[in-house]
PDB file of N, CA and C in Angstrom:
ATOM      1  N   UNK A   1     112.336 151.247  41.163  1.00  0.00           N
ATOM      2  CA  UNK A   1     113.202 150.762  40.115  1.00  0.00           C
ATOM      3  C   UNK A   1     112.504 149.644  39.351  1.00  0.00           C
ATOM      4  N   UNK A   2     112.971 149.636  38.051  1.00  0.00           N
ATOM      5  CA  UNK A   2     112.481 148.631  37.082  1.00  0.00           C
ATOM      6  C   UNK A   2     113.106 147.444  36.910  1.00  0.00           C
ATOM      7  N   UNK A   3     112.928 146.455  36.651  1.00  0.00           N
ATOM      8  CA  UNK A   3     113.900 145.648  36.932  1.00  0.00           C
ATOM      9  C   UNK A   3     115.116 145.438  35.472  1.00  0.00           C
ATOM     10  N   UNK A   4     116.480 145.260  35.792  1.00  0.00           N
ATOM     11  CA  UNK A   4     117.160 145.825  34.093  1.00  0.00           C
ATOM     12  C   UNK A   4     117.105 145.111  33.552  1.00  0.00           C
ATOM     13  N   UNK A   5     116.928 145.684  31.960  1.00  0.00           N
ATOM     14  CA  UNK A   5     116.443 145.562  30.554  1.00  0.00           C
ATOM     15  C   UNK A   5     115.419 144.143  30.675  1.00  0.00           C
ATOM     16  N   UNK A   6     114.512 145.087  31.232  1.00  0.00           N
ATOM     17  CA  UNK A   6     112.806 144.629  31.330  1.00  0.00           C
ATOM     18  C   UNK A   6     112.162 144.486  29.726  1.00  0.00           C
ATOM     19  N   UNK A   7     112.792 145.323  28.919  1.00  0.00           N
ATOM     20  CA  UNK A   7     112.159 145.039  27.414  1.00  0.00           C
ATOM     21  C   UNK A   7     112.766 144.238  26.848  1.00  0.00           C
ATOM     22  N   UNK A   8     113.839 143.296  27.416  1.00  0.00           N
ATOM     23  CA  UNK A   8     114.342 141.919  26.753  1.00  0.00           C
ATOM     24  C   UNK A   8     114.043 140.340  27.603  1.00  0.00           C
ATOM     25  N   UNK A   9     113.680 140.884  28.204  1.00  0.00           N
ATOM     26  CA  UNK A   9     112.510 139.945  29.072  1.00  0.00           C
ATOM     27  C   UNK A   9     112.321 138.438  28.525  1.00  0.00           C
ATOM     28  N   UNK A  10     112.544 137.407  28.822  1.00  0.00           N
ATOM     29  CA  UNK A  10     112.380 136.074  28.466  1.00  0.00           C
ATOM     30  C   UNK A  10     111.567 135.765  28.503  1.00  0.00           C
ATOM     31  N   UNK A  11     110.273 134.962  28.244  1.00  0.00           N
ATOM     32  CA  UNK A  11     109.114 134.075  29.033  1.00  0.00           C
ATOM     33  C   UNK A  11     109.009 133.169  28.002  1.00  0.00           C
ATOM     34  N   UNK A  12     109.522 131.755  28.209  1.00  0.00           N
ATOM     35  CA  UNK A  12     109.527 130.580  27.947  1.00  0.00           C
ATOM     36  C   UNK A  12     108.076 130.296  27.521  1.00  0.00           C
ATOM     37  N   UNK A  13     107.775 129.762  26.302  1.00  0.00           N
ATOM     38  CA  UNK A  13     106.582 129.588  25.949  1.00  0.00           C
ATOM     39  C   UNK A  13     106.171 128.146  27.244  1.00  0.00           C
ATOM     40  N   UNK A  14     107.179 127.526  27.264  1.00  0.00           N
ATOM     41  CA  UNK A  14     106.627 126.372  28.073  1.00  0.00           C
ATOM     42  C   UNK A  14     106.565 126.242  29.668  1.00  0.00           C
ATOM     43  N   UNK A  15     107.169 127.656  30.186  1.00  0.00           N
ATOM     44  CA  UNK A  15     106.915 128.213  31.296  1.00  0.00           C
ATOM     45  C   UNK A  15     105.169 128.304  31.826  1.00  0.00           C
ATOM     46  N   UNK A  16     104.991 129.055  30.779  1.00  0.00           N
ATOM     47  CA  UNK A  16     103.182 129.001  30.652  1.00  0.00           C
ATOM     48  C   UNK A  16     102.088 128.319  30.458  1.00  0.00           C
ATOM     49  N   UNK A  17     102.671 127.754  29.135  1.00  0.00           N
ATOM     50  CA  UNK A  17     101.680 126.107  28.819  1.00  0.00           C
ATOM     51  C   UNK A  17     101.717 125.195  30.150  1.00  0.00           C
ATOM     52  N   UNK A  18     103.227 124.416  29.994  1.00  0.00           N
ATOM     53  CA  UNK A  18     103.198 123.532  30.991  1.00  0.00           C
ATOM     54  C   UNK A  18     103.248 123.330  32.224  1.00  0.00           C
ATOM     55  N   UNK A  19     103.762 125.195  32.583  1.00  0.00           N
ATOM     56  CA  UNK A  19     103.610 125.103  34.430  1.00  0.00           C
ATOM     57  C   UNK A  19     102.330 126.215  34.608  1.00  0.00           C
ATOM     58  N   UNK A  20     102.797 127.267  34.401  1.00  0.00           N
ATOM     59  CA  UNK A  20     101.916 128.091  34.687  1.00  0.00           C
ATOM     60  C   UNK A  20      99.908 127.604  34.578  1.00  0.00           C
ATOM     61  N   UNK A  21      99.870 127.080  33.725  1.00  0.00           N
ATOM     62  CA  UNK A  21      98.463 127.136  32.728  1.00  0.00           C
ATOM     63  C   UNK A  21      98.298 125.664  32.672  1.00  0.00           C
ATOM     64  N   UNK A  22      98.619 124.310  33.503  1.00  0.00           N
ATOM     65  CA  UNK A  22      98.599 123.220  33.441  1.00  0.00           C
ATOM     66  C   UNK A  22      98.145 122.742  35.170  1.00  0.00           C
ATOM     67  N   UNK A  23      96.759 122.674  34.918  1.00  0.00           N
ATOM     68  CA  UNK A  23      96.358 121.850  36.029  1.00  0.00           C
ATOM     69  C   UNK A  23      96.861 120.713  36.027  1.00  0.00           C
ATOM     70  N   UNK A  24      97.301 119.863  35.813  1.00  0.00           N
ATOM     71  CA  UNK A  24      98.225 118.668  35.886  1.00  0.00           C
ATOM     72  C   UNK A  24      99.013 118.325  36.610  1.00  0.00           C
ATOM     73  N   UNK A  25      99.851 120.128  36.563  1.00  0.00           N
ATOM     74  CA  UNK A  25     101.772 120.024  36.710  1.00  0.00           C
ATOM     75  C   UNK A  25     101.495 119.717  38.774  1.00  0.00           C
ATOM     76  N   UNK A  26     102.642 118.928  39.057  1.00  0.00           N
ATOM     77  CA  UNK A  26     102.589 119.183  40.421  1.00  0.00           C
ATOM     78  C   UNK A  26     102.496 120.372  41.374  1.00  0.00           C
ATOM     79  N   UNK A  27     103.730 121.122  40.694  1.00  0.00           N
ATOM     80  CA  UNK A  27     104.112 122.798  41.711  1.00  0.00           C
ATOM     81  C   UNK A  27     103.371 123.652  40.881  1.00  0.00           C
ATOM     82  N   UNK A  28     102.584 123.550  39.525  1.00  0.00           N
ATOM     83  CA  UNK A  28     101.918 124.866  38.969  1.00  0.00           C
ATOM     84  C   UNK A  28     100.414 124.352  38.924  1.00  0.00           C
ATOM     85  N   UNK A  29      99.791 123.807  39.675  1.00  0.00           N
ATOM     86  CA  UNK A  29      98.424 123.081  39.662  1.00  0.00           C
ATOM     87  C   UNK A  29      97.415 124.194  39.760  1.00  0.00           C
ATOM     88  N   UNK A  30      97.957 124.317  41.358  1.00  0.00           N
ATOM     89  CA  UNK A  30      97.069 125.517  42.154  1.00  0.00           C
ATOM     90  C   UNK A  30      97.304 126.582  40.975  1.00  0.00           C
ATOM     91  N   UNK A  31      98.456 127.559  40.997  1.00  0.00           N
ATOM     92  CA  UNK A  31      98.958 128.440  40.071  1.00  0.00           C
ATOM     93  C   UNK A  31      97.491 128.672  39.341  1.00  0.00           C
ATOM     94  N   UNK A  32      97.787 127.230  38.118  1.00  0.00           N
ATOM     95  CA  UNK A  32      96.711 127.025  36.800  1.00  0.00           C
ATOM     96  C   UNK A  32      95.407 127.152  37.251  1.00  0.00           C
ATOM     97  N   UNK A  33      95.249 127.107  38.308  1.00  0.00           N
ATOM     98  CA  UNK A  33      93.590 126.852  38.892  1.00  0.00           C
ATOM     99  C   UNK A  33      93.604 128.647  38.968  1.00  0.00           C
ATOM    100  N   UNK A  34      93.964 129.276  39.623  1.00  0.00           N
ATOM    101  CA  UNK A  34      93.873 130.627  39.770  1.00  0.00           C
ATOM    102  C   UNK A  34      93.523 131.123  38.558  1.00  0.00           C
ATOM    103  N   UNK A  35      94.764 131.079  37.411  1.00  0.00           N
ATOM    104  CA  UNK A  35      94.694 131.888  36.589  1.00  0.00           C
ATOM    105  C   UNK A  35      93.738 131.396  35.509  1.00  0.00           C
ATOM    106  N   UNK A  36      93.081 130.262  35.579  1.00  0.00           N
ATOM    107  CA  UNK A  36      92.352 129.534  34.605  1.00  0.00           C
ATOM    108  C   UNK A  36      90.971 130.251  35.031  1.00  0.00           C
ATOM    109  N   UNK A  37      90.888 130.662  36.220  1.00  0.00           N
ATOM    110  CA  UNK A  37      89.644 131.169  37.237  1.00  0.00           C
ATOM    111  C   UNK A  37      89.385 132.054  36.623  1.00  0.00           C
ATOM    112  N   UNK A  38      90.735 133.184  36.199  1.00  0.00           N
ATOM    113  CA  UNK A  38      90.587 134.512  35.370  1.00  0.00           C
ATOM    114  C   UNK A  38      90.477 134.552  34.423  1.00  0.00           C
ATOM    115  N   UNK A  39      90.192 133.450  33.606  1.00  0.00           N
ATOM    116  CA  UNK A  39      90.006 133.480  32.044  1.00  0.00           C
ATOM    117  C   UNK A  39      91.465 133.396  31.228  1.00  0.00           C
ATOM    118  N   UNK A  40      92.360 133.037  31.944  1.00  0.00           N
ATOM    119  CA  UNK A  40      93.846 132.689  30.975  1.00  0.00           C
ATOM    120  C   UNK A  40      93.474 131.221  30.487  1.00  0.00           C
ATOM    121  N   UNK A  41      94.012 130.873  29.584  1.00  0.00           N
ATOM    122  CA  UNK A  41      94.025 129.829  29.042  1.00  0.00           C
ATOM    123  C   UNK A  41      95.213 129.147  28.235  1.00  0.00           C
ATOM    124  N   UNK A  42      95.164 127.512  28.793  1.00  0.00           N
ATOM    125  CA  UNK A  42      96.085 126.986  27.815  1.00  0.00           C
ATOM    126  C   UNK A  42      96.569 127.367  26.725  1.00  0.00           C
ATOM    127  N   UNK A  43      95.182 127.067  25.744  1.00  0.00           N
ATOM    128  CA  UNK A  43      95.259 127.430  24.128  1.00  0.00           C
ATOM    129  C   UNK A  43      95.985 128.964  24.082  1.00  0.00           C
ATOM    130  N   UNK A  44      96.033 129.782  24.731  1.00  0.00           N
ATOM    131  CA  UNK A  44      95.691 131.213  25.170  1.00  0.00           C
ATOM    132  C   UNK A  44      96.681 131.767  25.281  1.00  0.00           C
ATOM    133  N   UNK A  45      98.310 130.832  25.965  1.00  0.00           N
ATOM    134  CA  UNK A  45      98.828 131.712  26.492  1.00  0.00           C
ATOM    135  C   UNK A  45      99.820 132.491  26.358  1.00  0.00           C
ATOM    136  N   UNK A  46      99.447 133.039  25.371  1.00  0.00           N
ATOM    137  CA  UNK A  46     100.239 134.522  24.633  1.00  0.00           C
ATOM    138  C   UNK A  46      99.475 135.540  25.489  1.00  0.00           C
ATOM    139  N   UNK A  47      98.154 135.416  25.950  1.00  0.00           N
ATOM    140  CA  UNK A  47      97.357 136.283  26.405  1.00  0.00           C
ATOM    141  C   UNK A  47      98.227 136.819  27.438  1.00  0.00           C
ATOM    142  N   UNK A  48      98.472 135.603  28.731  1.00  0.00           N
ATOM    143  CA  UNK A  48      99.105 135.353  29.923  1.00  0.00           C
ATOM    144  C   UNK A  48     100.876 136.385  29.723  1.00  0.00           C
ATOM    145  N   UNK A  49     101.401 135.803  28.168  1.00  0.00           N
ATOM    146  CA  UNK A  49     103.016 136.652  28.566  1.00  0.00           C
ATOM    147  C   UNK A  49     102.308 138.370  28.124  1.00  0.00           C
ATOM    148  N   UNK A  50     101.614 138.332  27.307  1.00  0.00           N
ATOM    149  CA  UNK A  50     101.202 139.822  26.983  1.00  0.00           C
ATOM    150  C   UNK A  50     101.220 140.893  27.828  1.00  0.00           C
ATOM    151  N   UNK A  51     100.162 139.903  29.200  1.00  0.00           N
ATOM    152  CA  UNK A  51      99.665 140.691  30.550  1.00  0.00           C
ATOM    153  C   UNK A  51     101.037 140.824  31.397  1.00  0.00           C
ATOM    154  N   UNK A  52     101.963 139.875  31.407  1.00  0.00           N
ATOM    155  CA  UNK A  52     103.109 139.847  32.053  1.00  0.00           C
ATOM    156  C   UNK A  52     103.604 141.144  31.413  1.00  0.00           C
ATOM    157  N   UNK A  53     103.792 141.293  30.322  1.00  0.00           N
ATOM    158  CA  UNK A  53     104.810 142.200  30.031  1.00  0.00           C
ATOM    159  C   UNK A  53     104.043 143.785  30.362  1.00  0.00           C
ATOM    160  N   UNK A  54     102.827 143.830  30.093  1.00  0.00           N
ATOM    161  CA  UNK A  54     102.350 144.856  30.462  1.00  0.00           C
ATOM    162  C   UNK A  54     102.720 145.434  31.820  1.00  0.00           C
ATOM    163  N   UNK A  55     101.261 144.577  32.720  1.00  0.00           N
ATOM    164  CA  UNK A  55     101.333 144.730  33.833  1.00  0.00           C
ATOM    165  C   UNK A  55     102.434 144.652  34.767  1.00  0.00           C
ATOM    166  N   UNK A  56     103.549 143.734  34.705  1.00  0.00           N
ATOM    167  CA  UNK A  56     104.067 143.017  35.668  1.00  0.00           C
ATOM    168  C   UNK A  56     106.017 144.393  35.012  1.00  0.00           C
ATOM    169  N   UNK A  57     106.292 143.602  34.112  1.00  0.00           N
ATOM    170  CA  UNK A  57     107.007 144.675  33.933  1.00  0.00           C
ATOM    171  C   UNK A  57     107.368 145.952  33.421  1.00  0.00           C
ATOM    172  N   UNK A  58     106.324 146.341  33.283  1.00  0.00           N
ATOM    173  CA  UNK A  58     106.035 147.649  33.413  1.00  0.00           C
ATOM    174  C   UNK A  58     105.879 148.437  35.251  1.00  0.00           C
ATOM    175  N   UNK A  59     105.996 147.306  36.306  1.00  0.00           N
ATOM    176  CA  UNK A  59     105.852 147.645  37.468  1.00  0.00           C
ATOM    177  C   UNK A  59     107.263 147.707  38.007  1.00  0.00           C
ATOM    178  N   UNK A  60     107.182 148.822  39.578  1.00  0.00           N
ATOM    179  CA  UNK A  60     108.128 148.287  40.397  1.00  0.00           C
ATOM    180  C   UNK A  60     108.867 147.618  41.004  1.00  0.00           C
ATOM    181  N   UNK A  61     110.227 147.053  41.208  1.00  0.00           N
ATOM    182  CA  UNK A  61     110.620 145.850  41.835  1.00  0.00           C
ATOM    183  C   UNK A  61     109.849 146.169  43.299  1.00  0.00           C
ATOM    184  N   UNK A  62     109.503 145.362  43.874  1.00  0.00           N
ATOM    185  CA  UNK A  62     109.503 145.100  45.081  1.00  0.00           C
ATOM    186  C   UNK A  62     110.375 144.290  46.213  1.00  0.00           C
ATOM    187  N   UNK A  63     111.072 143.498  45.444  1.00  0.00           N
ATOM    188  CA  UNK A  63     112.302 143.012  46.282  1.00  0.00           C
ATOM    189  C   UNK A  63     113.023 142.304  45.460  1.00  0.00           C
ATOM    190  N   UNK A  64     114.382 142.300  45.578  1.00  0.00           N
ATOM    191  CA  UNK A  64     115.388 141.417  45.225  1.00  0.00           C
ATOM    192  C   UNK A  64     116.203 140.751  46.332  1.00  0.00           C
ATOM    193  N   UNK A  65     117.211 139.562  45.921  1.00  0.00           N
ATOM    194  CA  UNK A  65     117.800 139.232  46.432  1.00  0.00           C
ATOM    195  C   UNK A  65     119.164 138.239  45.134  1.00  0.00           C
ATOM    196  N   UNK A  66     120.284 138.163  46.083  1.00  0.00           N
ATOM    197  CA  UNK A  66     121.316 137.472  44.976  1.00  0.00           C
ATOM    198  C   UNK A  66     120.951 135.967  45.530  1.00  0.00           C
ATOM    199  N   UNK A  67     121.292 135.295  44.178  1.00  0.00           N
ATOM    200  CA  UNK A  67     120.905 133.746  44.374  1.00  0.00           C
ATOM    201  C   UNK A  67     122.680 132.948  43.794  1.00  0.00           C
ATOM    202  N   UNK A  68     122.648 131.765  44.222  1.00  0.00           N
ATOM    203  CA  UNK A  68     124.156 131.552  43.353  1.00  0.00           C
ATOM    204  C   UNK A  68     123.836 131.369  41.987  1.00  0.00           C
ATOM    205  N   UNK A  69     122.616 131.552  41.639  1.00  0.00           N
ATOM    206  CA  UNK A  69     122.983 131.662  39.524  1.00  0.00           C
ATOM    207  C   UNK A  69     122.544 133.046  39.021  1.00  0.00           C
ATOM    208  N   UNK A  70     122.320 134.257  40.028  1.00  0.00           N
ATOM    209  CA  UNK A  70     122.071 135.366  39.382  1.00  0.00           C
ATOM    210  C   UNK A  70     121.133 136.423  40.613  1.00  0.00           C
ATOM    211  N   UNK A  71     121.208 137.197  39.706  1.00  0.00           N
ATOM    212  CA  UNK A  71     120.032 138.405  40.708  1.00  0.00           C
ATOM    213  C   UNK A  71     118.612 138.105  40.505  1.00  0.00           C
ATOM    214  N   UNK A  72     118.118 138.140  41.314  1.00  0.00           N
ATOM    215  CA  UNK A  72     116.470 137.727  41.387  1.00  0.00           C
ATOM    216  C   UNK A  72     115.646 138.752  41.769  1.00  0.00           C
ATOM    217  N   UNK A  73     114.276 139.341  41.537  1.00  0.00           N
ATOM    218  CA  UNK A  73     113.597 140.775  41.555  1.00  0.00           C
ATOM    219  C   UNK A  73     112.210 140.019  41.374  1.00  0.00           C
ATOM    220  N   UNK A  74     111.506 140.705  42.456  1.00  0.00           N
ATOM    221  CA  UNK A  74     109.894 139.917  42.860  1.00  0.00           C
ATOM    222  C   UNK A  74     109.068 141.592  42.147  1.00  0.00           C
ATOM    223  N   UNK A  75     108.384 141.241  41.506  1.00  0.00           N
ATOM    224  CA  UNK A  75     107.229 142.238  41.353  1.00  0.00           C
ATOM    225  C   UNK A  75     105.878 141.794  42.136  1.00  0.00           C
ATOM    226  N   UNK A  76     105.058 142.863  42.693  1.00  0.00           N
ATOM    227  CA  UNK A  76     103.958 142.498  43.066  1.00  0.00           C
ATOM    228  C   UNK A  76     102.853 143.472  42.117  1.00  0.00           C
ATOM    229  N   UNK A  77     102.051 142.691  41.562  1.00  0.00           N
ATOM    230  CA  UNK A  77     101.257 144.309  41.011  1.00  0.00           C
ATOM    231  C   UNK A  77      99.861 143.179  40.559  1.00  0.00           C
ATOM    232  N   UNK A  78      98.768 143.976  39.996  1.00  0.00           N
ATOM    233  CA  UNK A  78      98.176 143.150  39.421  1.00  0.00           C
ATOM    234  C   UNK A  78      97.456 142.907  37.692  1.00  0.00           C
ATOM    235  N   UNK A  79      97.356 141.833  37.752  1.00  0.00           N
ATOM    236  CA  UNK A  79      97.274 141.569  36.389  1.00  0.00           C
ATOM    237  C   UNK A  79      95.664 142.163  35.957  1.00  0.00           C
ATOM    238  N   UNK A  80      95.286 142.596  34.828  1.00  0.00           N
ATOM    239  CA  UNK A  80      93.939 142.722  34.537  1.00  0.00           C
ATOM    240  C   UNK A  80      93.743 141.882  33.273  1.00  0.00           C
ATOM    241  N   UNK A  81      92.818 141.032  34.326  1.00  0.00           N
ATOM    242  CA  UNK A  81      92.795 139.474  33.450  1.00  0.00           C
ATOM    243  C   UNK A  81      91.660 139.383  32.702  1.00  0.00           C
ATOM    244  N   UNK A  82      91.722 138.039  31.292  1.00  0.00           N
ATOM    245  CA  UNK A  82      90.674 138.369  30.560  1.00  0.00           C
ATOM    246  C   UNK A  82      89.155 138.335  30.663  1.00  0.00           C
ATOM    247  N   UNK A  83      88.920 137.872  31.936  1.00  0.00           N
ATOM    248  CA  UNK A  83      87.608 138.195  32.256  1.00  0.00           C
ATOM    249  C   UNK A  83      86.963 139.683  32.974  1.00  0.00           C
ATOM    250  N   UNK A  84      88.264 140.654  33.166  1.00  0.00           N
ATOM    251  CA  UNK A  84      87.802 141.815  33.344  1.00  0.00           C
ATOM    252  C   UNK A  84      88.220 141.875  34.786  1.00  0.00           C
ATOM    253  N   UNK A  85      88.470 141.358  35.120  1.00  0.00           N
ATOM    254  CA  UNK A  85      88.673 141.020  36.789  1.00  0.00           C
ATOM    255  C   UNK A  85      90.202 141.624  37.037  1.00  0.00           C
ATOM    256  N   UNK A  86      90.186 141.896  38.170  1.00  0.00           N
ATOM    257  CA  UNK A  86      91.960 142.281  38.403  1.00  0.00           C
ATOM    258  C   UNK A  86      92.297 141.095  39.530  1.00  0.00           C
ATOM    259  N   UNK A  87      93.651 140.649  39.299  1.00  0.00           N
ATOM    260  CA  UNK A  87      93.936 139.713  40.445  1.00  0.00           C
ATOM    261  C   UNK A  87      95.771 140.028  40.593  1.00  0.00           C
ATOM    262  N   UNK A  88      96.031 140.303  41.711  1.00  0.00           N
ATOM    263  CA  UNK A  88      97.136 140.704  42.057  1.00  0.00           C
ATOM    264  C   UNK A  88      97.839 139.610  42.567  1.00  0.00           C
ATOM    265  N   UNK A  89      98.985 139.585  41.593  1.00  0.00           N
ATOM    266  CA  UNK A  89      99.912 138.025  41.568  1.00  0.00           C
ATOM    267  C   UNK A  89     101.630 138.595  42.071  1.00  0.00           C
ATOM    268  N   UNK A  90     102.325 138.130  42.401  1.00  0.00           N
ATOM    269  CA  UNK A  90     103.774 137.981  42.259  1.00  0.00           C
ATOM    270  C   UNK A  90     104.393 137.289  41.059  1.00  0.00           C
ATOM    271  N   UNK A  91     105.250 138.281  40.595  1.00  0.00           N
ATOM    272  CA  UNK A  91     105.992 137.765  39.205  1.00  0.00           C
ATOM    273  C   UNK A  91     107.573 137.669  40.007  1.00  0.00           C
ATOM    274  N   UNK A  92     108.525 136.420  39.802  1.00  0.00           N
ATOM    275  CA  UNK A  92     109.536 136.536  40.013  1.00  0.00           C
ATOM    276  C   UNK A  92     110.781 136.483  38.777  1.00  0.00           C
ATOM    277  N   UNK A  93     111.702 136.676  38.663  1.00  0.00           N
ATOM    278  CA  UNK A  93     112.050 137.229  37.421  1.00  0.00           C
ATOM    279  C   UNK A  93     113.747 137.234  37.689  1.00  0.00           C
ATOM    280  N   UNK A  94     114.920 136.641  36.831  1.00  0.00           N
ATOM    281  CA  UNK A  94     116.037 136.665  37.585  1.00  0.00           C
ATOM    282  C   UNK A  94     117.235 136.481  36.282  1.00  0.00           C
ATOM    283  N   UNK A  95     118.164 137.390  36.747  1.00  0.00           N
ATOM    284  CA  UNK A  95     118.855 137.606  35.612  1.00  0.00           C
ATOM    285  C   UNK A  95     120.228 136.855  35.743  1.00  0.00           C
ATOM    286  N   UNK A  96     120.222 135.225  35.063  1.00  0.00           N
ATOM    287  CA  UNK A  96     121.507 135.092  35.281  1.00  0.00           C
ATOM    288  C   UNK A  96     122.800 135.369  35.504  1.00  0.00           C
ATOM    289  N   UNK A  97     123.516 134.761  36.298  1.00  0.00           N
ATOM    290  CA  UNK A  97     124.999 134.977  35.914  1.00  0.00           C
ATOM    291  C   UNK A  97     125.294 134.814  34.364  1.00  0.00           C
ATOM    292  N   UNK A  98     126.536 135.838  33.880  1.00  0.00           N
ATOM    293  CA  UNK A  98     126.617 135.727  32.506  1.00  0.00           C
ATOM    294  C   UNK A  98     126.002 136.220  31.259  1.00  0.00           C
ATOM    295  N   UNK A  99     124.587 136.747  31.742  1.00  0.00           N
ATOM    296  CA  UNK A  99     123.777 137.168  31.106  1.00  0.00           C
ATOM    297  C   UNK A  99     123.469 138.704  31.682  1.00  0.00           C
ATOM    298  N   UNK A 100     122.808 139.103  30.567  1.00  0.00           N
ATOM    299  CA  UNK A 100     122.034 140.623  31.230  1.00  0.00           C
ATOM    300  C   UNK A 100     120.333 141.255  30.675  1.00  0.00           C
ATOM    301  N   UNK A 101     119.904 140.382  30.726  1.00  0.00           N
ATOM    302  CA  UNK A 101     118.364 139.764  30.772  1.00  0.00           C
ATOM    303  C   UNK A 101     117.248 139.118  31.573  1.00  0.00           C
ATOM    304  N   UNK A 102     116.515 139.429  32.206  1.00  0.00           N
ATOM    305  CA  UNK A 102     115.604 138.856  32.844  1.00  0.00           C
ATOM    306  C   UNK A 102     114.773 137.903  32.237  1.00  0.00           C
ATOM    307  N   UNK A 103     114.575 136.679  33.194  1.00  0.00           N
ATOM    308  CA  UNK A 103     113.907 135.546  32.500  1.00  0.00           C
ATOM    309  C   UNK A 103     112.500 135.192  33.669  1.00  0.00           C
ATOM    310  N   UNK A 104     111.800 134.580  33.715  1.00  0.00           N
ATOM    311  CA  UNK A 104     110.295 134.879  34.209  1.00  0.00           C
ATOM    312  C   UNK A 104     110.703 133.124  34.955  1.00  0.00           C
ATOM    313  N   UNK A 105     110.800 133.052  36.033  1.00  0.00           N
ATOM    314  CA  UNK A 105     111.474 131.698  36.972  1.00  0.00           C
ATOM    315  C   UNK A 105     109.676 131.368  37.598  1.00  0.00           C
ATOM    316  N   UNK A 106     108.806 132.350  37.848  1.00  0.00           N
ATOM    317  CA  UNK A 106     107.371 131.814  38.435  1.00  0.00           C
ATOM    318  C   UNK A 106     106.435 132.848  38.390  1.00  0.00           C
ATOM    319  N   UNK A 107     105.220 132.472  39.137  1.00  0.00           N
ATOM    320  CA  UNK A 107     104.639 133.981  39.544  1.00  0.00           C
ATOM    321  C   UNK A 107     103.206 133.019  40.555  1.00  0.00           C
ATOM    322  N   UNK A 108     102.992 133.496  41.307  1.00  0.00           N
ATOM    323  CA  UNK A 108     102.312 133.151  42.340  1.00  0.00           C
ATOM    324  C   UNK A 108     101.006 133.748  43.129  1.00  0.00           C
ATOM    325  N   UNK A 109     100.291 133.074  43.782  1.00  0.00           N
ATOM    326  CA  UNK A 109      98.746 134.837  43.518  1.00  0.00           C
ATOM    327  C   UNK A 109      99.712 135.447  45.057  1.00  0.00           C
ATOM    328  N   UNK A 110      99.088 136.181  45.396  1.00  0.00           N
ATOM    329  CA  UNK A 110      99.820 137.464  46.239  1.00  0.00           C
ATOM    330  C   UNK A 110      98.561 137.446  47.761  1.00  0.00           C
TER     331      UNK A 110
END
């Protein structure tokens, strides 16, 4: 299963800049170190939601679970990053209460 309405998909521009893609951030340091490894980049990261939307939802759920603000759905798959390299990450992804859209909450290497 796909996770629902995967083609309305959220990803916070500042999801990416400032956590994902920010050696700085406390909890997205490591994260940024990984994916900076693969050639994603700050300046870049349209590159980063592009590959998300490709790779990541275009894939299978691999697990869900209910949270108290919504349904939550883990993809595992991997990204083919811009240095040519493949690196297989976890995307987590969770569709509020109230809403019926998936929004991009992390993603983690695997």
């Amino acid at each position: 299963m796909r996770i629902p309405n995967w083609d309305r998909a959220v990803i916070h521009p500042d999801k990416l800049q400032d956590y994902l893609l920010n050696l700085e951030h406390e909890r997205g340091g490591s994260k940024a170190a990984l994916l900076l490894s693969f050639g994603y980049e700050p300046e870049n990261w349209q590159l980063l939601e592009d590959d998300l939307r490709k790779y990541h939802l275009a894939a299978e759920v691999t697990a869900t679970r209910e949270t108290t603000y919504g349904q939550r759905y883990e993809i595992q798959a991997a990204l083919l990053a811009p240095d040519g390299r493949s690196v297989t990450v976890r995307s987590i992804w969770q569709i509020d209460k109230g809403t019926d859209y998936p929004r991009l909450i992390t993603l983690f290497p695997d």
